[in-house]
C-alpha atoms as a PDB file:
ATOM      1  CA  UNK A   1      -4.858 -30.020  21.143  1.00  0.00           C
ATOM      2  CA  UNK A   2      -3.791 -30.918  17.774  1.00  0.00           C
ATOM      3  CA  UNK A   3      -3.408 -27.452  15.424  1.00  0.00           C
ATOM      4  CA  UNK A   4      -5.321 -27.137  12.535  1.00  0.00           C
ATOM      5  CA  UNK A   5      -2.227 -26.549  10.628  1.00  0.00           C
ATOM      6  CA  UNK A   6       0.253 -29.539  11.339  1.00  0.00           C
ATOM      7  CA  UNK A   7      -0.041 -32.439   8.783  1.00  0.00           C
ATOM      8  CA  UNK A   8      -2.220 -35.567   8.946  1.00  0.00           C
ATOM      9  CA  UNK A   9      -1.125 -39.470   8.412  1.00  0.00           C
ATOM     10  CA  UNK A  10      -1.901 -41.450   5.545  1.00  0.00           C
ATOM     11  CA  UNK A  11      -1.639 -44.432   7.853  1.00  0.00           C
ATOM     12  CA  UNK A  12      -0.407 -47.674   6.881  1.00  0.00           C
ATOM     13  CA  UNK A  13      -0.589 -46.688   3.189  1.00  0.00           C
ATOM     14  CA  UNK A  14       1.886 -43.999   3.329  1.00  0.00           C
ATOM     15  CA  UNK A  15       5.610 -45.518   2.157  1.00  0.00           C
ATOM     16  CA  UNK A  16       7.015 -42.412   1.632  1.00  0.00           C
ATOM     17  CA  UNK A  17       7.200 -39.114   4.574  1.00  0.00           C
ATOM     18  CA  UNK A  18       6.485 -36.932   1.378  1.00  0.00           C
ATOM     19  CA  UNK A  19       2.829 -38.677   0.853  1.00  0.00           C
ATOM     20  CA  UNK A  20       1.689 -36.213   3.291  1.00  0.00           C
ATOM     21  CA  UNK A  21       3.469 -32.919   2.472  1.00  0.00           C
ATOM     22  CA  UNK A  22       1.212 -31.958  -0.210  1.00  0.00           C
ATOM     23  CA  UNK A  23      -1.772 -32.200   2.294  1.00  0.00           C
ATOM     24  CA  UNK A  24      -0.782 -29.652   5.557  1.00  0.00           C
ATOM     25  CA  UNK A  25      -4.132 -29.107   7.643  1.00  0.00           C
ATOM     26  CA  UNK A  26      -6.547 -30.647   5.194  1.00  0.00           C
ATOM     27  CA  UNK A  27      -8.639 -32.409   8.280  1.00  0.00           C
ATOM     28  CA  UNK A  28     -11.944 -33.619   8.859  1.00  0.00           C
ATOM     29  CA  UNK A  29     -13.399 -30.187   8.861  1.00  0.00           C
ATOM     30  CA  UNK A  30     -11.901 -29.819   5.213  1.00  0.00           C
ATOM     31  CA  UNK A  31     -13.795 -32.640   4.193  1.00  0.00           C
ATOM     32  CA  UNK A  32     -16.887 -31.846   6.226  1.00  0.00           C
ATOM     33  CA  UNK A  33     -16.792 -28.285   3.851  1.00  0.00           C
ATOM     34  CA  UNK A  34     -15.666 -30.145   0.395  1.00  0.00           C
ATOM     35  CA  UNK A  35     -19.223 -32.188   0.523  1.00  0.00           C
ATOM     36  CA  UNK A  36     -21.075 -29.338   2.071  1.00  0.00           C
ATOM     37  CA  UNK A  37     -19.839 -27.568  -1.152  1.00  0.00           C
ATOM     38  CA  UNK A  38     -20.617 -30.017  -3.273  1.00  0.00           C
ATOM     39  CA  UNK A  39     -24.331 -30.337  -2.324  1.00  0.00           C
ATOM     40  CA  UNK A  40     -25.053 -26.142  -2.490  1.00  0.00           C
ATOM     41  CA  UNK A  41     -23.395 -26.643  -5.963  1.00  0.00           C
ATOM     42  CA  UNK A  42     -25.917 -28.813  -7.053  1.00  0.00           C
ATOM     43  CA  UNK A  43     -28.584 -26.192  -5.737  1.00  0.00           C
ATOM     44  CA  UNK A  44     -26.483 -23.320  -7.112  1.00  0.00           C
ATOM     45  CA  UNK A  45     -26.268 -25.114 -10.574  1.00  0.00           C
ATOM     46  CA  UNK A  46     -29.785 -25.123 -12.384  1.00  0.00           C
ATOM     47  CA  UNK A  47     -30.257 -21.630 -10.401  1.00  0.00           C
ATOM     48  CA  UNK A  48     -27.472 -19.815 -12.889  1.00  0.00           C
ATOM     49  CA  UNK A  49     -28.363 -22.078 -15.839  1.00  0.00           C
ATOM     50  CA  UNK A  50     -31.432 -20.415 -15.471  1.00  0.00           C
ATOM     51  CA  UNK A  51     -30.391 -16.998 -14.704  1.00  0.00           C
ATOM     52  CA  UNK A  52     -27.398 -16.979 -17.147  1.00  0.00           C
ATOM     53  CA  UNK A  53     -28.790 -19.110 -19.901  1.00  0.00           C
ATOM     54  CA  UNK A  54     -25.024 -21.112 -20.025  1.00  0.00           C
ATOM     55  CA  UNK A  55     -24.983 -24.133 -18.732  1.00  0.00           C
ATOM     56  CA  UNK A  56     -22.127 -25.461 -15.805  1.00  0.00           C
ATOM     57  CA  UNK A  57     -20.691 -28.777 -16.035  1.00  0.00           C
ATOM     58  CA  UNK A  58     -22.809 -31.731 -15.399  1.00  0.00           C
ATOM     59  CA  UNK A  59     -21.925 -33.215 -12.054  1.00  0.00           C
ATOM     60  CA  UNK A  60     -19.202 -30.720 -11.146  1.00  0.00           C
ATOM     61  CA  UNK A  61     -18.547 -28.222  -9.028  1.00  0.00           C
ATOM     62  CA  UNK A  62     -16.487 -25.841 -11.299  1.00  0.00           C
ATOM     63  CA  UNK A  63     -15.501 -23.092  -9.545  1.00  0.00           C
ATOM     64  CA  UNK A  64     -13.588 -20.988 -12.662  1.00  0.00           C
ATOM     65  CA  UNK A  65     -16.881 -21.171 -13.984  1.00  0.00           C
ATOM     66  CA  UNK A  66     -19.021 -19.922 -11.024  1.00  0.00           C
ATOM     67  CA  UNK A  67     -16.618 -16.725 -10.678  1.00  0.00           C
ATOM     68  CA  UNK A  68     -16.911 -16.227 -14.492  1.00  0.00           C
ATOM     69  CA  UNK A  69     -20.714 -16.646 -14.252  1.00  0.00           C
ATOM     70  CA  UNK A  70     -20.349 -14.016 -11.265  1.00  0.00           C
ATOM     71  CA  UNK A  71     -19.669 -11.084 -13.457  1.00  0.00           C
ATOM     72  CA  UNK A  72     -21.988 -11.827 -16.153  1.00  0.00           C
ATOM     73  CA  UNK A  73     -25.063 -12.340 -14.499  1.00  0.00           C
ATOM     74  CA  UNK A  74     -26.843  -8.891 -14.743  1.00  0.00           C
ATOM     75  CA  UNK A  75     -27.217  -6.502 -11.713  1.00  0.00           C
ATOM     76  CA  UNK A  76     -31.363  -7.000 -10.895  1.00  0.00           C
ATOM     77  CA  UNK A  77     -30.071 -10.117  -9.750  1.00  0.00           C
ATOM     78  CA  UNK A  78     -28.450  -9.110  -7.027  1.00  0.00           C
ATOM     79  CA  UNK A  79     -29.077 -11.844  -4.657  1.00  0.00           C
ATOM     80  CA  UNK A  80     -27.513 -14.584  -6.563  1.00  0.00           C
ATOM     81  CA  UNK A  81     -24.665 -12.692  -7.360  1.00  0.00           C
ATOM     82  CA  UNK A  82     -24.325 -12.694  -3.544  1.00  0.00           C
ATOM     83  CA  UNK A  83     -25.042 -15.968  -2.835  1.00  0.00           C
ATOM     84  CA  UNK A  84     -22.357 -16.534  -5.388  1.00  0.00           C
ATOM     85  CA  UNK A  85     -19.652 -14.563  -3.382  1.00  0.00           C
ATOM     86  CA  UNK A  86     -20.324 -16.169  -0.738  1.00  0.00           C
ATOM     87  CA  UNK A  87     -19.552 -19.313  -1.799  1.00  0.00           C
ATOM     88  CA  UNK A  88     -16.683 -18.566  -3.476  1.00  0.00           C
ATOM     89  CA  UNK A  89     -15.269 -16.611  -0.820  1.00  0.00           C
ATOM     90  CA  UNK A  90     -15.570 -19.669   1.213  1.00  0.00           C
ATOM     91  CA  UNK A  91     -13.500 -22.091  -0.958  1.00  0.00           C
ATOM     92  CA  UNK A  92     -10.967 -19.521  -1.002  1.00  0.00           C
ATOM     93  CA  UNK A  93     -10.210 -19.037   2.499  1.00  0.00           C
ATOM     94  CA  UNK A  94     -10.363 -22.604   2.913  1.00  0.00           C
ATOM     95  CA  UNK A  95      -7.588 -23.231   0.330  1.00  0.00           C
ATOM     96  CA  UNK A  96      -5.569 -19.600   0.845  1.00  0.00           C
ATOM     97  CA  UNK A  97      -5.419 -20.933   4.741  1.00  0.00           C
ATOM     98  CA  UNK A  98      -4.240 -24.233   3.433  1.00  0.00           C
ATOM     99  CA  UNK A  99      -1.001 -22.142   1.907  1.00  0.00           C
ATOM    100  CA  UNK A 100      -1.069 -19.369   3.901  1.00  0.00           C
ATOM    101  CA  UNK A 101      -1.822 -19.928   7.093  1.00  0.00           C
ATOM    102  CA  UNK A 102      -4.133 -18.568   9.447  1.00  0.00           C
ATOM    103  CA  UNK A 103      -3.009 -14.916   9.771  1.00  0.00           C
ATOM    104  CA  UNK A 104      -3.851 -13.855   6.302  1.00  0.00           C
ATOM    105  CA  UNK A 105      -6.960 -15.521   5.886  1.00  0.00           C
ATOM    106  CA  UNK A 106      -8.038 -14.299   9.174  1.00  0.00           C
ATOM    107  CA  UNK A 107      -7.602 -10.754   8.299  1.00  0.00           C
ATOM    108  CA  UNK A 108      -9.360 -10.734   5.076  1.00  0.00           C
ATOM    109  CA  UNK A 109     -11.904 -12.471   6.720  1.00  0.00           C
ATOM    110  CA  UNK A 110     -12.699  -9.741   8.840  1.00  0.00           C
ATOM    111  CA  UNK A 111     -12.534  -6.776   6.519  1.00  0.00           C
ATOM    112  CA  UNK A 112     -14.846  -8.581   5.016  1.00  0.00           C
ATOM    113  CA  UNK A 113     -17.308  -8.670   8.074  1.00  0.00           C
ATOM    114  CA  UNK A 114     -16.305  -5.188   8.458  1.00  0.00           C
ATOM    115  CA  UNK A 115     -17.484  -3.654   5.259  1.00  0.00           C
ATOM    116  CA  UNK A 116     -19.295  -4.878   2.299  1.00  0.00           C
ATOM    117  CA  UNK A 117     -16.288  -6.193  -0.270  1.00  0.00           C
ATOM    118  CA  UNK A 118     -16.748  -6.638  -3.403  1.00  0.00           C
ATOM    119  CA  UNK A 119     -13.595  -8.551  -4.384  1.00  0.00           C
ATOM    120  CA  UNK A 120     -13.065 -11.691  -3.929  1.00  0.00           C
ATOM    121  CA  UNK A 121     -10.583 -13.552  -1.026  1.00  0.00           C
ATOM    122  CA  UNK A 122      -7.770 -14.359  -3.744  1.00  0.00           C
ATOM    123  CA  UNK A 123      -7.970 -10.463  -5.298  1.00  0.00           C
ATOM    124  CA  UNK A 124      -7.842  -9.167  -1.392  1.00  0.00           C
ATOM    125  CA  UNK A 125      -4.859 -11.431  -0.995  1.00  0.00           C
ATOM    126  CA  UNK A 126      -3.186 -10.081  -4.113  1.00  0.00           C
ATOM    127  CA  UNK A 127      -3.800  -6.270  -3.108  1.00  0.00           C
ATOM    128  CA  UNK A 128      -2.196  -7.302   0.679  1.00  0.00           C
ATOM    129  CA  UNK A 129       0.741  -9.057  -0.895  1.00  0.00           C
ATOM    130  CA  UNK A 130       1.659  -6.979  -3.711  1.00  0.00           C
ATOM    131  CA  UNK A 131       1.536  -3.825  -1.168  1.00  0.00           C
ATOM    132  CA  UNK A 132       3.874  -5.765   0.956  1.00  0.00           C
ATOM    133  CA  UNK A 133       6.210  -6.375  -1.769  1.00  0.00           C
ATOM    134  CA  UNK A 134       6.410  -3.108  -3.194  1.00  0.00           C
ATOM    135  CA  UNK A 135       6.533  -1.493   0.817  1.00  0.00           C
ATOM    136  CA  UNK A 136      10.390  -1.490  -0.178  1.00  0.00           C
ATOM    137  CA  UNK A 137      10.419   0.605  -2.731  1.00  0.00           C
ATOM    138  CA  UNK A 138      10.714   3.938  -2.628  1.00  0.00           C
ATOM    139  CA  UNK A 139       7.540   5.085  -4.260  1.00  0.00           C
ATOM    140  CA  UNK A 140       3.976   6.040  -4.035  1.00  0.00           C
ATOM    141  CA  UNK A 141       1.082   3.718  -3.832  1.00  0.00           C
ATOM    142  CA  UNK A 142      -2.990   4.763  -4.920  1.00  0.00           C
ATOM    143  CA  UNK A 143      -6.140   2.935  -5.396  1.00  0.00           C
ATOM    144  CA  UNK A 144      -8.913   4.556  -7.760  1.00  0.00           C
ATOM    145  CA  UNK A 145     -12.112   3.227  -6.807  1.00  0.00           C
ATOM    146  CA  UNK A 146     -12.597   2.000  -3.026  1.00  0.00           C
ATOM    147  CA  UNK A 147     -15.744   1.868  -2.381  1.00  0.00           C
ATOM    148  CA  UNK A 148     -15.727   1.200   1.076  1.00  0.00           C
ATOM    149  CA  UNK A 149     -12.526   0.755   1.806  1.00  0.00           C
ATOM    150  CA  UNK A 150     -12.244  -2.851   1.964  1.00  0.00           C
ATOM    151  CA  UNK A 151      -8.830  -3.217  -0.707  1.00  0.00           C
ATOM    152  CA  UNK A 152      -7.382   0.156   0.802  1.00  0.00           C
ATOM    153  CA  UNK A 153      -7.085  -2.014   4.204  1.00  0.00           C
ATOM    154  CA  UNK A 154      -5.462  -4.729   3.186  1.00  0.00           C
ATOM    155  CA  UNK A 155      -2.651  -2.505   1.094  1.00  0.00           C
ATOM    156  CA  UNK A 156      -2.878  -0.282   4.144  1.00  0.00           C
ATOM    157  CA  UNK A 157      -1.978  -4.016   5.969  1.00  0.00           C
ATOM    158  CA  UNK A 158       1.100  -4.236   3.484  1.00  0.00           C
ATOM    159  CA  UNK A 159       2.124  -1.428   2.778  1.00  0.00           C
ATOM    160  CA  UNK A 160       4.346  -0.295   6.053  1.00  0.00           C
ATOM    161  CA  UNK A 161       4.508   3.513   6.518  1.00  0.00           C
ATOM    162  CA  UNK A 162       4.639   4.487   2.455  1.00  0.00           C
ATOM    163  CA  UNK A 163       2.415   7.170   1.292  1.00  0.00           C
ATOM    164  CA  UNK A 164      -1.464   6.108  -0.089  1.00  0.00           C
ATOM    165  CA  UNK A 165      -3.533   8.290  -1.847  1.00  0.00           C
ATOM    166  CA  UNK A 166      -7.482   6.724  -2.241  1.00  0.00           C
ATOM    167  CA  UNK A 167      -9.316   8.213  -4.517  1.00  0.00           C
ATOM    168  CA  UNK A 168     -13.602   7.572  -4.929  1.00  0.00           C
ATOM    169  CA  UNK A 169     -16.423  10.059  -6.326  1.00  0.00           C
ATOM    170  CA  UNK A 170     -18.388   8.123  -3.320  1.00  0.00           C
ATOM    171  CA  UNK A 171     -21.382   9.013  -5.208  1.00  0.00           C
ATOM    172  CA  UNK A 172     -20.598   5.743  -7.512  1.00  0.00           C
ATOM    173  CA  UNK A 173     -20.479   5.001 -11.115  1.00  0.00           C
ATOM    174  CA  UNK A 174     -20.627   8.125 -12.764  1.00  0.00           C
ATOM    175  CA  UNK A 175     -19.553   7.391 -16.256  1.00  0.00           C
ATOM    176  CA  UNK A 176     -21.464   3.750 -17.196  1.00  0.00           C
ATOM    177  CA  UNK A 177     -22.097   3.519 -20.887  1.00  0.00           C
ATOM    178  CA  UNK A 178     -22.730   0.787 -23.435  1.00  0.00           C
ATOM    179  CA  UNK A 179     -18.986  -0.467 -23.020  1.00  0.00           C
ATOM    180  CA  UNK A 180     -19.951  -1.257 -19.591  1.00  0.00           C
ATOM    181  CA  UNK A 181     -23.020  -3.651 -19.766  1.00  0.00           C
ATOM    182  CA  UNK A 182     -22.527  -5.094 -16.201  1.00  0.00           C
ATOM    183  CA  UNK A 183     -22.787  -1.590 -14.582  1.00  0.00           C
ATOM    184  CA  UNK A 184     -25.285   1.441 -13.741  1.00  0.00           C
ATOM    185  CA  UNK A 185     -24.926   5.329 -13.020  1.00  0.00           C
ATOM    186  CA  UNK A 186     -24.192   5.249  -9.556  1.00  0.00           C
ATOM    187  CA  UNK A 187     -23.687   1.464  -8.887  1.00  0.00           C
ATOM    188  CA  UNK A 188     -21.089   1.338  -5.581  1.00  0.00           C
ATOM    189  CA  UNK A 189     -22.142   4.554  -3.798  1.00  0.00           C
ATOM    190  CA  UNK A 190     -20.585   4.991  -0.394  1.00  0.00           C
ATOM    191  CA  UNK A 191     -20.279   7.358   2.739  1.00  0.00           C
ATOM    192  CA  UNK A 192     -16.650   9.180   2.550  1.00  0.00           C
ATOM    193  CA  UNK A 193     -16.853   9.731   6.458  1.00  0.00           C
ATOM    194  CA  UNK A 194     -17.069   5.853   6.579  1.00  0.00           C
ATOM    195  CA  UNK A 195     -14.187   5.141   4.634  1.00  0.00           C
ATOM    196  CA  UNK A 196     -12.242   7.699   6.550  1.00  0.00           C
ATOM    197  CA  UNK A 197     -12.885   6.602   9.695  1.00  0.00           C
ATOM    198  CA  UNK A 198     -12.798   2.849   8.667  1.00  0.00           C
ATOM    199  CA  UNK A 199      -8.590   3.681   7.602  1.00  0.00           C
ATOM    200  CA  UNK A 200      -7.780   6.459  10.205  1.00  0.00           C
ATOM    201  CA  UNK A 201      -5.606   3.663  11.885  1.00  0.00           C
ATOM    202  CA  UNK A 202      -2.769   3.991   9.369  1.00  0.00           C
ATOM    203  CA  UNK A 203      -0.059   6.484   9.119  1.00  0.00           C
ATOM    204  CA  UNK A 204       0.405   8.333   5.594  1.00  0.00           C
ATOM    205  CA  UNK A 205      -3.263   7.741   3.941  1.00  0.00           C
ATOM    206  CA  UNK A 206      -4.832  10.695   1.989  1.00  0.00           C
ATOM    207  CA  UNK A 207      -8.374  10.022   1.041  1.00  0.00           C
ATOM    208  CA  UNK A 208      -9.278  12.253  -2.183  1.00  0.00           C
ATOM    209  CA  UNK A 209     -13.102  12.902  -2.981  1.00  0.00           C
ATOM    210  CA  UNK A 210     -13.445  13.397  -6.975  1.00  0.00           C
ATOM    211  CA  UNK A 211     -13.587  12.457 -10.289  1.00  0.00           C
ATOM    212  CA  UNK A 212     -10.318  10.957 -10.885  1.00  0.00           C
ATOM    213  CA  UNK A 213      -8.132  11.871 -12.628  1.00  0.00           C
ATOM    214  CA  UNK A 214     -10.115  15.220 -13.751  1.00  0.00           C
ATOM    215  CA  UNK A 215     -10.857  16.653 -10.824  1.00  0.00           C
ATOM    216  CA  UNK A 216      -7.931  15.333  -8.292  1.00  0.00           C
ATOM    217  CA  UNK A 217      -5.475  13.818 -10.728  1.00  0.00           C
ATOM    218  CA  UNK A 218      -3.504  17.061 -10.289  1.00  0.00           C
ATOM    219  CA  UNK A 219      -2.829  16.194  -6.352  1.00  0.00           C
ATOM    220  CA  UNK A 220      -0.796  13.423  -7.129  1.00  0.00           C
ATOM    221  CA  UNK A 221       1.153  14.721 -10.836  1.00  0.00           C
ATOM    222  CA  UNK A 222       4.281  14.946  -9.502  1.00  0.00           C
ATOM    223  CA  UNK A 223       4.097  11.695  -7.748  1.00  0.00           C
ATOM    224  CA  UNK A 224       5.883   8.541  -8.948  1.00  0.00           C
ATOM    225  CA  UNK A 225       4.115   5.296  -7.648  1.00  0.00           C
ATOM    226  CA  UNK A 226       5.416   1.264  -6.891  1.00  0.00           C
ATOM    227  CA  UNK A 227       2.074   0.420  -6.617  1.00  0.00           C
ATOM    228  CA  UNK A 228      -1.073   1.190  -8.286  1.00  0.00           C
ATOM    229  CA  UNK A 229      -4.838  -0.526  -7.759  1.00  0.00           C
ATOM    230  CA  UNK A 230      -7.761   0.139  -9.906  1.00  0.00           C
ATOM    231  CA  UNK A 231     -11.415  -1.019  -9.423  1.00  0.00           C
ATOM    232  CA  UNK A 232     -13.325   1.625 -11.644  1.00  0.00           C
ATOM    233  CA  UNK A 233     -15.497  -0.683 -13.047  1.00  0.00           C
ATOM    234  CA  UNK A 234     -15.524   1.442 -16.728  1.00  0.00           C
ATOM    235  CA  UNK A 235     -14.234   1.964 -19.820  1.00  0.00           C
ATOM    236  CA  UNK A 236     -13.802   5.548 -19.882  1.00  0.00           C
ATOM    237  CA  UNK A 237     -12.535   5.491 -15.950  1.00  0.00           C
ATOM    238  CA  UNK A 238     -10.084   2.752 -16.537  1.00  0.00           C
ATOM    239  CA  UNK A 239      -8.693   4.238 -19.930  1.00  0.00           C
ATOM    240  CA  UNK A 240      -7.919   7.613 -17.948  1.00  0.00           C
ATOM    241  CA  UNK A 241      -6.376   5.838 -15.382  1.00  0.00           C
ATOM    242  CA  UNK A 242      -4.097   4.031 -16.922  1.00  0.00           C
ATOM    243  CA  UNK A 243      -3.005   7.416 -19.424  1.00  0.00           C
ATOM    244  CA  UNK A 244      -2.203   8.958 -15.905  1.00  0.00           C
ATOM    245  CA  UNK A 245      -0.639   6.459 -13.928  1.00  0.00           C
ATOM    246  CA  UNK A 246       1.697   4.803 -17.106  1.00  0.00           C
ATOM    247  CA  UNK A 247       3.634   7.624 -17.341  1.00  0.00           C
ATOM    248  CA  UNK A 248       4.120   7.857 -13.057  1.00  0.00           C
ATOM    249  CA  UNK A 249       4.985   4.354 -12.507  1.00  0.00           C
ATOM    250  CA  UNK A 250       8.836   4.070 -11.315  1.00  0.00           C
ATOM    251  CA  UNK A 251      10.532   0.616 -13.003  1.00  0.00           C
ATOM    252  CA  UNK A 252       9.564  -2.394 -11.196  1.00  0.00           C
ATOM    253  CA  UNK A 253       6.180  -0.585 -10.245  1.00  0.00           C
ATOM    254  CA  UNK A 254       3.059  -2.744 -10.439  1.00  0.00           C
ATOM    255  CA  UNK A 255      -0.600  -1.619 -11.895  1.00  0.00           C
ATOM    256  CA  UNK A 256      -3.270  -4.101 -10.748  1.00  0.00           C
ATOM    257  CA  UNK A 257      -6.635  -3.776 -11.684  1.00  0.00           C
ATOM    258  CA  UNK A 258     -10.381  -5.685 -10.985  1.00  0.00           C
ATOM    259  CA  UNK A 259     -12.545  -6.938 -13.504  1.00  0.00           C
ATOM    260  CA  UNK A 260     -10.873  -7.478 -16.332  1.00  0.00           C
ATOM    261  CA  UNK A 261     -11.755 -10.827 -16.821  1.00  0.00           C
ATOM    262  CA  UNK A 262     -15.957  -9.950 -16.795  1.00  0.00           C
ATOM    263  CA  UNK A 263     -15.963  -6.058 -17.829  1.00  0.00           C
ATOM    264  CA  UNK A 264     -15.478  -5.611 -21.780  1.00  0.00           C
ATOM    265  CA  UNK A 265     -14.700  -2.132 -20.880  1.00  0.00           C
ATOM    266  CA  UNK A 266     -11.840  -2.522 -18.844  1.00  0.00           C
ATOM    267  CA  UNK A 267     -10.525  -5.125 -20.970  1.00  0.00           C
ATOM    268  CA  UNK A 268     -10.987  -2.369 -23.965  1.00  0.00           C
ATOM    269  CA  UNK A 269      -9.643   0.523 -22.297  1.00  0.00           C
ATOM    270  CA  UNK A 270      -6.185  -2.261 -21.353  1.00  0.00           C
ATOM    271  CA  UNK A 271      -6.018  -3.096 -25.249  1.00  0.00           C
ATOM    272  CA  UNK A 272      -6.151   0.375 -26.544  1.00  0.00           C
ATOM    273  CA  UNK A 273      -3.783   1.828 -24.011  1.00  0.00           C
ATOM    274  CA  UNK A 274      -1.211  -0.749 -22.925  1.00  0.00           C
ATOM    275  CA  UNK A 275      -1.379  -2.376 -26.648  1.00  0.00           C
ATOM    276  CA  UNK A 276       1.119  -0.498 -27.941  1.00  0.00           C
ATOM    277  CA  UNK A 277       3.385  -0.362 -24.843  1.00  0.00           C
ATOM    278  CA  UNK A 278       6.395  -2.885 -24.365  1.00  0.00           C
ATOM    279  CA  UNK A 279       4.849  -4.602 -20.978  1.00  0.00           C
ATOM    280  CA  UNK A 280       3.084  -7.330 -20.922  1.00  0.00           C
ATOM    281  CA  UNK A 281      -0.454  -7.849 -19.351  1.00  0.00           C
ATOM    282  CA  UNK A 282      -0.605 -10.585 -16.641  1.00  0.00           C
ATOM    283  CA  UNK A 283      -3.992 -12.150 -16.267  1.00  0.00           C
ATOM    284  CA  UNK A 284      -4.606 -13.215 -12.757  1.00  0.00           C
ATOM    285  CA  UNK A 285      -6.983 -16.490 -11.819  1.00  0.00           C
ATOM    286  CA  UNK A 286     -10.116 -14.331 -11.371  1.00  0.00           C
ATOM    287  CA  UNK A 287     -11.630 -11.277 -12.424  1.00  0.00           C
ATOM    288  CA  UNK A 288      -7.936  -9.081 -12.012  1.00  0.00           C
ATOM    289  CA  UNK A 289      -4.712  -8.448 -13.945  1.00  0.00           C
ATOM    290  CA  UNK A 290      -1.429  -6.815 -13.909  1.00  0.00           C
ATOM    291  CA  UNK A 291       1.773  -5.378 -15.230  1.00  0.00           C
ATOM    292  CA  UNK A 292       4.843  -4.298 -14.295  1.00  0.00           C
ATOM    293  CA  UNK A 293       6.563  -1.204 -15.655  1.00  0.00           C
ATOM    294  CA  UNK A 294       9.693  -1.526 -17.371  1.00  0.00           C
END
């Protein structure tokens, strides 16, 4: 049998080997998904013109759009914001296989059938590789924010045998104010025995219950850190964050955080606290972004 990785054949019209480089396990099952896509898109379409009042392309399935769209529709509409993921989430494994191979898009596919994940396959695959990366340095790594574990699995995936602290009030949202339009007071509640369990595979995780970084920042103030992920959701949150992590990043550390690209309060709390410092932010093709300290 044939794997679903090795290249097809252009077939008589193919004058040059290269023709088919560009196309490595893009088979009949690719195509098969490419048209089922395209007919849910022309369900999914008049549904978020409706619910978002902002009309997609005509004729298109645009899928910058859709994750846009995502973060803007508001929460009581929770089931299209699923049905959403889900699609999305589909097109990206199909195309992060086509790149990656199988291994990576096989493990984010089942922390996502392990736990309910609420980022998206490219921002898993950006937590996993960046953890990798930074696995050589000889630093620190924390997420604020994890929910229910899903990113702290992948960078626990990644990130060899250095030190992660996760931090979570596991009672959700607790600071949501007018910056942050897109979330409520206790939106992304979870059970901390969960997410302990759910990581008590990996060597050198400390989960931290708390309001970070008030009421456990001071566990981690002497720590310096290579890698740093944030999915608070806030403006307050995030702007804290960042004032206590800045300073604790070694050079050559990376800060990665969700939502930026839908959440005017993260994107706030970035201006007003990175503005005046000498990196540059990175914006990342969906909701995330980055820097790295200098």
């Amino acid at each position: 049998m044939r794997n679903r990785h090795t290249p097809f054949s252009w077939g008589p019209i193919a004058s040059r080997s290269s023709r088919g480089r560009y196309l490595k396990g893009f088979e009949f099952d690719h195509v098969l998904f490419f048209l089922r896509l395209r007919v849910v898109s022309s369900v999914l379409t008049p549904l978020f013109q409706a619910v978002s009042k902002k009309p997609l392309l005509r004729n298109s399935f645009n899928a910058a759009e859709l994750v846009r769209l995502e973060g803007k529709i508001p929460t009581k509409y929770r089931f299209t914001r699923r049905l959403s993921r889900a699609v999305i989430h589909r097109f990206q494994q199909k195309i992060l296989g086509f790149y990656k191979g199988a291994e990576v898009t096989s493990l984010i596919r089942r922390v996502r059938s392990e736990v309910d994940c609420q980022i998206l396959t490219n921002e898993g695959y950006m937590a996993y590789s960046i953890a990798r990366a930074q696995s050589t340095m000889d630093g620190t790594m924390a997420e604020v924010g994890t929910y229910q574990g899903a990113s702290a699995k992948l960078i626990c995936e990644g990130k060899g045998n250095a030190e992660l602290h996760v931090f979570d009030t596991f009672c959700g949202l607790m600071d949501a104010s007018d910056d942050d339009p897109l979330f409520r007071k206790n939106d992304y509640s979870s059970e901390e025995d969960a997410v302990r369990k759910y990581l008590s595979g990996y060597p050198n995780v400390h989960i931290h219950r708390g309001f970070f970084p008030a009421q456990t920042g001071q566990l981690i103030k002497e720590k310096r850190f290579s890698f740093v992920n944030l999915d608070v959701d806030t403006y307050t949150s995030t702007r804290d964050s960042l004032e206590f992590f800045y300073p604790r990043l070694m050079p050559g550390g990376i800060l990665l955080s969700h939502d930026y690209a839908q959440a005017e309060g993260v994107r706030k709390a970035f201006s007003e606290v990175l503005g005046p410092k000498p990196e540059s932010l990175i914006e990342l093709p969906e909701s995330q972004c980055m820097f790295i300290k200098q």
